[in-house]
Protein backbone atom coordinates (compact mmCIF):
# COMPACT_ATOMS: atom_id res chain seq x y z
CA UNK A 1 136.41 4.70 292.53
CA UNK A 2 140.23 5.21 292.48
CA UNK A 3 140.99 5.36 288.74
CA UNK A 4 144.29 5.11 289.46
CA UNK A 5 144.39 1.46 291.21
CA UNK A 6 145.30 -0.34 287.68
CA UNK A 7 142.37 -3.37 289.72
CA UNK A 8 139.89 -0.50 289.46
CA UNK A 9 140.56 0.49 285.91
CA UNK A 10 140.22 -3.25 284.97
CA UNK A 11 137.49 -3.78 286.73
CA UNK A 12 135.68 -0.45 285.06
CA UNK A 13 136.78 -1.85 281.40
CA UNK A 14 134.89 -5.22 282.17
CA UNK A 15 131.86 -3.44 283.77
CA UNK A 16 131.70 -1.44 280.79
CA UNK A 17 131.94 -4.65 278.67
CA UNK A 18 129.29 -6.51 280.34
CA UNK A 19 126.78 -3.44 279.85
CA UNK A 20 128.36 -3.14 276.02
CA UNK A 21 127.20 -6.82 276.05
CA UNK A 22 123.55 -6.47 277.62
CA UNK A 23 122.84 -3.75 275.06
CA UNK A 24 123.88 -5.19 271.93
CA UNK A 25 122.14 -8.49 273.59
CA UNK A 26 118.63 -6.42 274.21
CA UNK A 27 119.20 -4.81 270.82
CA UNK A 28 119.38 -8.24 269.15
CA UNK A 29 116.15 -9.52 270.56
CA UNK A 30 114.39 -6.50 269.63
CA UNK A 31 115.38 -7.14 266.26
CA UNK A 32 114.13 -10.56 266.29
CA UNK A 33 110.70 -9.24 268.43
CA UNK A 34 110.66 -6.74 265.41
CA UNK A 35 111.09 -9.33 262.58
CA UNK A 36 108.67 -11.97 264.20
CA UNK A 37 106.40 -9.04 264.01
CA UNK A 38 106.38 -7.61 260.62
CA UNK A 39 106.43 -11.41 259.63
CA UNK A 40 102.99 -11.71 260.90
CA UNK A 41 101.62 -8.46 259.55
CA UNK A 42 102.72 -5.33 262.17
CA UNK A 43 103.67 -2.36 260.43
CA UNK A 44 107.24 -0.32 260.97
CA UNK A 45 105.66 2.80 263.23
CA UNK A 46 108.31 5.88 261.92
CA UNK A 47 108.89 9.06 262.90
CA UNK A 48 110.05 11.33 260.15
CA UNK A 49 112.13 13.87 261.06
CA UNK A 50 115.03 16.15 258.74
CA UNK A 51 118.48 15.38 259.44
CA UNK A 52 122.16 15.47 257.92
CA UNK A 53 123.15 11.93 256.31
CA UNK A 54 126.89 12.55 256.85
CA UNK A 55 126.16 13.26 259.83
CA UNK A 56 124.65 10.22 260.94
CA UNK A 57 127.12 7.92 258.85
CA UNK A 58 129.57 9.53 261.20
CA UNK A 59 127.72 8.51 264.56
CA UNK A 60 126.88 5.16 263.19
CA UNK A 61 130.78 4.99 262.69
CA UNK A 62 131.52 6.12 266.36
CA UNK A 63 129.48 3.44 267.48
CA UNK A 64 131.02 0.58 266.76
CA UNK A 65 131.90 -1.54 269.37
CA UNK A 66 135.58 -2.98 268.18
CA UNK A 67 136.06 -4.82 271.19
CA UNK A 68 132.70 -6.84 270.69
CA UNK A 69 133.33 -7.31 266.82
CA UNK A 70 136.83 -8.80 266.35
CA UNK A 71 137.75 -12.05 268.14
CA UNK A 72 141.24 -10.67 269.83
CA UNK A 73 138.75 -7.60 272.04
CA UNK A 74 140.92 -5.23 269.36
CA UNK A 75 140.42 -2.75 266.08
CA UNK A 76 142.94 -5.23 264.63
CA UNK A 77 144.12 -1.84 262.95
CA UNK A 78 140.87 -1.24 260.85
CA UNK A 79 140.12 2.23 259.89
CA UNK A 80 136.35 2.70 258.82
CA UNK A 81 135.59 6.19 256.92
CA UNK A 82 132.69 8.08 255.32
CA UNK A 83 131.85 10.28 252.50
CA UNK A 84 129.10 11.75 251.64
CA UNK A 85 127.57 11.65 247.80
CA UNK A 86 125.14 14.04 247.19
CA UNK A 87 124.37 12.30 243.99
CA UNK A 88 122.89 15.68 243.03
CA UNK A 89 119.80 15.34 245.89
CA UNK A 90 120.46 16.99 249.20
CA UNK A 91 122.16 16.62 252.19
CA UNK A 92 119.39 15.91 254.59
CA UNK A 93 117.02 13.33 254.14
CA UNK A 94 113.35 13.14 255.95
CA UNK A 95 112.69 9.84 257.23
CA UNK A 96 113.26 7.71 260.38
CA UNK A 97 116.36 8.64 261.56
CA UNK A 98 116.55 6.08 264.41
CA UNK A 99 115.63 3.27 261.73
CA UNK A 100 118.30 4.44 259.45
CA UNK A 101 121.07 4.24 262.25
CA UNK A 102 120.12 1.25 263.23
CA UNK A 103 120.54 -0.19 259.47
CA UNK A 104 123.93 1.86 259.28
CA UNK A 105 124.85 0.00 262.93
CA UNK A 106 124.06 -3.54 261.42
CA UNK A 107 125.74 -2.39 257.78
CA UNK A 108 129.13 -1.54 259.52
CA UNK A 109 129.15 -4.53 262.31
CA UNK A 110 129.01 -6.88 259.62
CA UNK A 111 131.95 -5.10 257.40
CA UNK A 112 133.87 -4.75 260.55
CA UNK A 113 133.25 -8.72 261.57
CA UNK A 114 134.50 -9.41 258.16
CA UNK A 115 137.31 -7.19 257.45
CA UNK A 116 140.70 -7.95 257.34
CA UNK A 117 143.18 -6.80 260.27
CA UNK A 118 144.45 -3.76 259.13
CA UNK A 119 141.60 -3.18 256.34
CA UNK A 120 139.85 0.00 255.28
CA UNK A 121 136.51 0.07 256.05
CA UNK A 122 134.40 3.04 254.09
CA UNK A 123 131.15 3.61 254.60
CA UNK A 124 129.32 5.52 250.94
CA UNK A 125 125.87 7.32 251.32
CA UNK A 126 124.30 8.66 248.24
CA UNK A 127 120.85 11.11 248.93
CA UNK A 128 120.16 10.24 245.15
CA UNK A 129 119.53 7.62 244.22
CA UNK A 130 119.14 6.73 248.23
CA UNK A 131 121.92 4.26 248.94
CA UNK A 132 124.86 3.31 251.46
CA UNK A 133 127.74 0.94 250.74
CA UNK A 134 130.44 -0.03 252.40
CA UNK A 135 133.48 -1.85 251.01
CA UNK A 136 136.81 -3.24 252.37
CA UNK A 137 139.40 -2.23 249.72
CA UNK A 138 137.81 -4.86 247.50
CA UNK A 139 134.34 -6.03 246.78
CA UNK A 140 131.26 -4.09 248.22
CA UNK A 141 129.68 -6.35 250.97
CA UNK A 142 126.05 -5.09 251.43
CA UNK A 143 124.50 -2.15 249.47
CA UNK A 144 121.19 -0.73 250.88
C-alpha cells in the first residue's frame, strides 16, 4: 500500500477502525458470555502470575481507544495519568493479571466516556489496601 496516497491513508485509518470495532464488539460479548455464566454458577478460571501494578495501570492507559470513546472520533483534549500508591504493600501483586487489565480497561472507558473535553483523567492504584480509582478533577467515579 502507498502510504503516501492521502485515499490509502484514509482508507488504512477506517480499516483499522472497523477491526478497533470488531474487538471491542467480541470483547463485549465475552463479557456478557462471562456474566451469563458466573450467573448460573461457573467459576472465574485464573491464572496467578507476579507482575508490576504501575506497570499495568500504564498499559491499561495506552489502550484506550479515544476514537471509539468520545462522540467527535477525538481525545477531546483529555489527559489520563497514573500513580502508583504503595500504601506500604508492594509493588507487584500475584493474581490474574489478564482479569485485572481487563477491569482497569472497563474502569478507564467509562471515566473517559464521561469526562469532560479537556479533563484530567487519573487513574490511583493502591497494593494496600488493594484498590484503583480514577477521578476527573472532581468526584471519584468507580473505586474497585
Amino acid at each position: 500500500i502507498d502510504y503516501t496516497n492521502k485515499e490509502n491513508i484514509e482508507n488504512a485509518e477506517l480499516l483499522q477502525r472497523a477491526s478497533d470495532t470488531i474487538s471491542g464488539s467480541a470483547r463485549m460479548i465475552a463479557d456478557v458470555s462471562d456474566l451469563a455464566r458466573f450467573d448460573e454458577g461457573a467459576m472465574l478460571r485464573t491464572k496467578f502470575t507476579s507482575f508490576d501494578l504501575r506497570k499495568l495501570g500504564i498499559e491499561a492507559i495506552e489502550k484506550i481507544k479515544f476514537k471509539d470513546l468520545r462522540f467527535n472520533g477525538g481525545d477531546d483534549g483529555i489527559t489520563v495519568s497514573v500513580k502508583f500508591l504503595g500504601g506500604g504493600g508492594p509493588d507487584t501483586l500475584n493474581t490474574d493479571r489478564q482479569v485485572l487489565l481487563r477491569v482497569l480497561d472497563h474502569l478507564l472507558e467509562n471515566a473517559v466516556r464521561e469526562a469532560d473535553p479537556g479533563g484530567n483523567i487519573h487513574l490511583q492504584i493502591t497494593s494496600f489496601p488493594p484498590s484503583a480509582t480514577t477521578n476527573s478533577a472532581g468526584p471519584v467515579l468507580v473505586e474497585v
